[in-house]
Protein backbone atom coordinates (compact mmCIF):
# COMPACT_ATOMS: atom_id res chain seq x y z
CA UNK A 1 49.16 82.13 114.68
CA UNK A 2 49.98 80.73 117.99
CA UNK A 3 54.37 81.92 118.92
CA UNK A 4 56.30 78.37 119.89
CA UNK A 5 56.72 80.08 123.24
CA UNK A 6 52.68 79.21 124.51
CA UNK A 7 52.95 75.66 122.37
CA UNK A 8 55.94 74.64 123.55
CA UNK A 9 56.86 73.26 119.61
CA UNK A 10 60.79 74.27 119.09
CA UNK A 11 60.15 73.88 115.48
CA UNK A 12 59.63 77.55 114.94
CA UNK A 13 62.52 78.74 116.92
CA UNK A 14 64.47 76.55 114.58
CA UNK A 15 62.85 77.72 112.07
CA UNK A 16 63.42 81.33 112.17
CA UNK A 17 67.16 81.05 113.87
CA UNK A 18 67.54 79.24 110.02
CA UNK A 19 68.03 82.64 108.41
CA UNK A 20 71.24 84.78 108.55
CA UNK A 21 69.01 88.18 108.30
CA UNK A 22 67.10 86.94 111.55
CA UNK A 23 69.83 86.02 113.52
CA UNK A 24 71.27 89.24 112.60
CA UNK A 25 68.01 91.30 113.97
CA UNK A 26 68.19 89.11 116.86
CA UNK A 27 72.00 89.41 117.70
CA UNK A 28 71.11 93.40 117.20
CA UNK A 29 68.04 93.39 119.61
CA UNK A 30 69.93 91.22 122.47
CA UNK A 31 71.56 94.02 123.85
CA UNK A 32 68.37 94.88 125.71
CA UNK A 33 67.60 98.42 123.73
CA UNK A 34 64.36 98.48 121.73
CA UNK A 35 64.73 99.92 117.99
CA UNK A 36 62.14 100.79 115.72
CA UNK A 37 62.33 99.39 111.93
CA UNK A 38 63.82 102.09 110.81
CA UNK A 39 66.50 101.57 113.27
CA UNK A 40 66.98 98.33 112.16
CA UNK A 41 67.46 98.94 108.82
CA UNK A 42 69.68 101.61 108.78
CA UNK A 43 72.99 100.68 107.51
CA UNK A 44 72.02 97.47 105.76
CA UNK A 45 70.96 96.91 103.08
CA UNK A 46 67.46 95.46 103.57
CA UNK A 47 64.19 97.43 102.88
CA UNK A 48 61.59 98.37 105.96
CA UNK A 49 59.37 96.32 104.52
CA UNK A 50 61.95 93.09 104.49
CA UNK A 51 63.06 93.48 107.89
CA UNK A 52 59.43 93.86 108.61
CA UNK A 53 58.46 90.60 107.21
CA UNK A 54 61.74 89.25 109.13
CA UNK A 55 60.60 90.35 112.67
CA UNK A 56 56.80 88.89 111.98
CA UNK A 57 59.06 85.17 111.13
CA UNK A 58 60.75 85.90 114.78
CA UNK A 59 57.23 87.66 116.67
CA UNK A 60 55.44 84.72 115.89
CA UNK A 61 58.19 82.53 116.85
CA UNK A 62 58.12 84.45 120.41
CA UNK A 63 61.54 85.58 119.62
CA UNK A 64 60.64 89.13 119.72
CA UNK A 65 58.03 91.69 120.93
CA UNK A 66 56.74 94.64 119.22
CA UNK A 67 55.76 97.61 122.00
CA UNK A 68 53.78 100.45 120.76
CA UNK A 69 55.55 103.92 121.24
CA UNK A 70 53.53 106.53 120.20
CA UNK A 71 53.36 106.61 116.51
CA UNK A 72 55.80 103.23 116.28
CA UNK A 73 56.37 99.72 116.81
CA UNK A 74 59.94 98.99 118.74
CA UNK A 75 60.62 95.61 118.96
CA UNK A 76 62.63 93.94 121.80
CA UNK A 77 64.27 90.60 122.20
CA UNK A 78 62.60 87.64 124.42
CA UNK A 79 65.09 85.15 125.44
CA UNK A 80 62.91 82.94 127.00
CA UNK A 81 62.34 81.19 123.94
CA UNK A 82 65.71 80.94 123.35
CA UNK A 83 66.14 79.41 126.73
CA UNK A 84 63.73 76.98 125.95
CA UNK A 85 65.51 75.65 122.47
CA UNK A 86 68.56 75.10 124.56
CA UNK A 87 67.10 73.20 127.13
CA UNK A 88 65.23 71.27 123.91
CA UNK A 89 69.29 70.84 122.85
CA UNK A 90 70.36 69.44 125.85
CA UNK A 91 67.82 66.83 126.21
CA UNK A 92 68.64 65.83 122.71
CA UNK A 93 72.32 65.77 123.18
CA UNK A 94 71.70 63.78 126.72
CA UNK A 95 69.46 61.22 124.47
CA UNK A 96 72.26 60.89 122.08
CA UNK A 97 75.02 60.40 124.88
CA UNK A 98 72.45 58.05 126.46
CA UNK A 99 72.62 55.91 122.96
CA UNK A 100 76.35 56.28 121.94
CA UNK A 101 76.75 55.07 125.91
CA UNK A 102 74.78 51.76 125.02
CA UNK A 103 75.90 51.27 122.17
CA UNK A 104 79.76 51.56 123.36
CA UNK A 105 78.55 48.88 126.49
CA UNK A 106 77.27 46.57 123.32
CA UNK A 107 80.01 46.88 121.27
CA UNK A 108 82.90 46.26 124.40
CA UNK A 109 80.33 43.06 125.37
């Protein structure tokens, strides 16, 4: 599957940002530091095999990157994306101001 990052679709990033577990992974991962699975999932209360299936929803959303370390995946945060869903925000929220603006010059008229 293509990651929103190379198609440019925010849907995905939405997408996977809609889940409380994924945020959580991804708040964890922003410091910088790569962790393995098993780092992730120590002290909570989610399987390796759910936050595995978590991280896929937020690789393939170009959220995250897995990097091969010896025997193990670490994963690592990409904030691109997340610069991307902002700037996808802001256009919004300037097409919205844009309307409410008209609107506002209508209703005064």
């Amino acid at each position: 599957m293509a990651d929103a990052a190379r198609t440019g679709d925010p849907a995905p990033i939405f997408a996977a940002l809609g889940d409380r577990t994924r945020l959580s992974l991804l708040m964890t991962l922003s410091d910088g530091a790569t962790r393995s699975i098993t780092m992730l999932s120590a002290d909570t209360s989610l399987t390796r095999q759910a936050v595995t299936k978590h991280l896929r929803v937020l690789q393939e959303a170009g959220l995250v990157e897995s990097i091969r370390q010896g025997r193990e995946s670490r994963f690592a945060c990409r904030p691109v994306p997340l610069d991307e869903a902002r700037a996808y925000l802001d256009r919004v929220a300037r097409q919205w101001d844009d309307a409410l603006g008209r609107l506002k010059d209508f209703v005064e008229d």
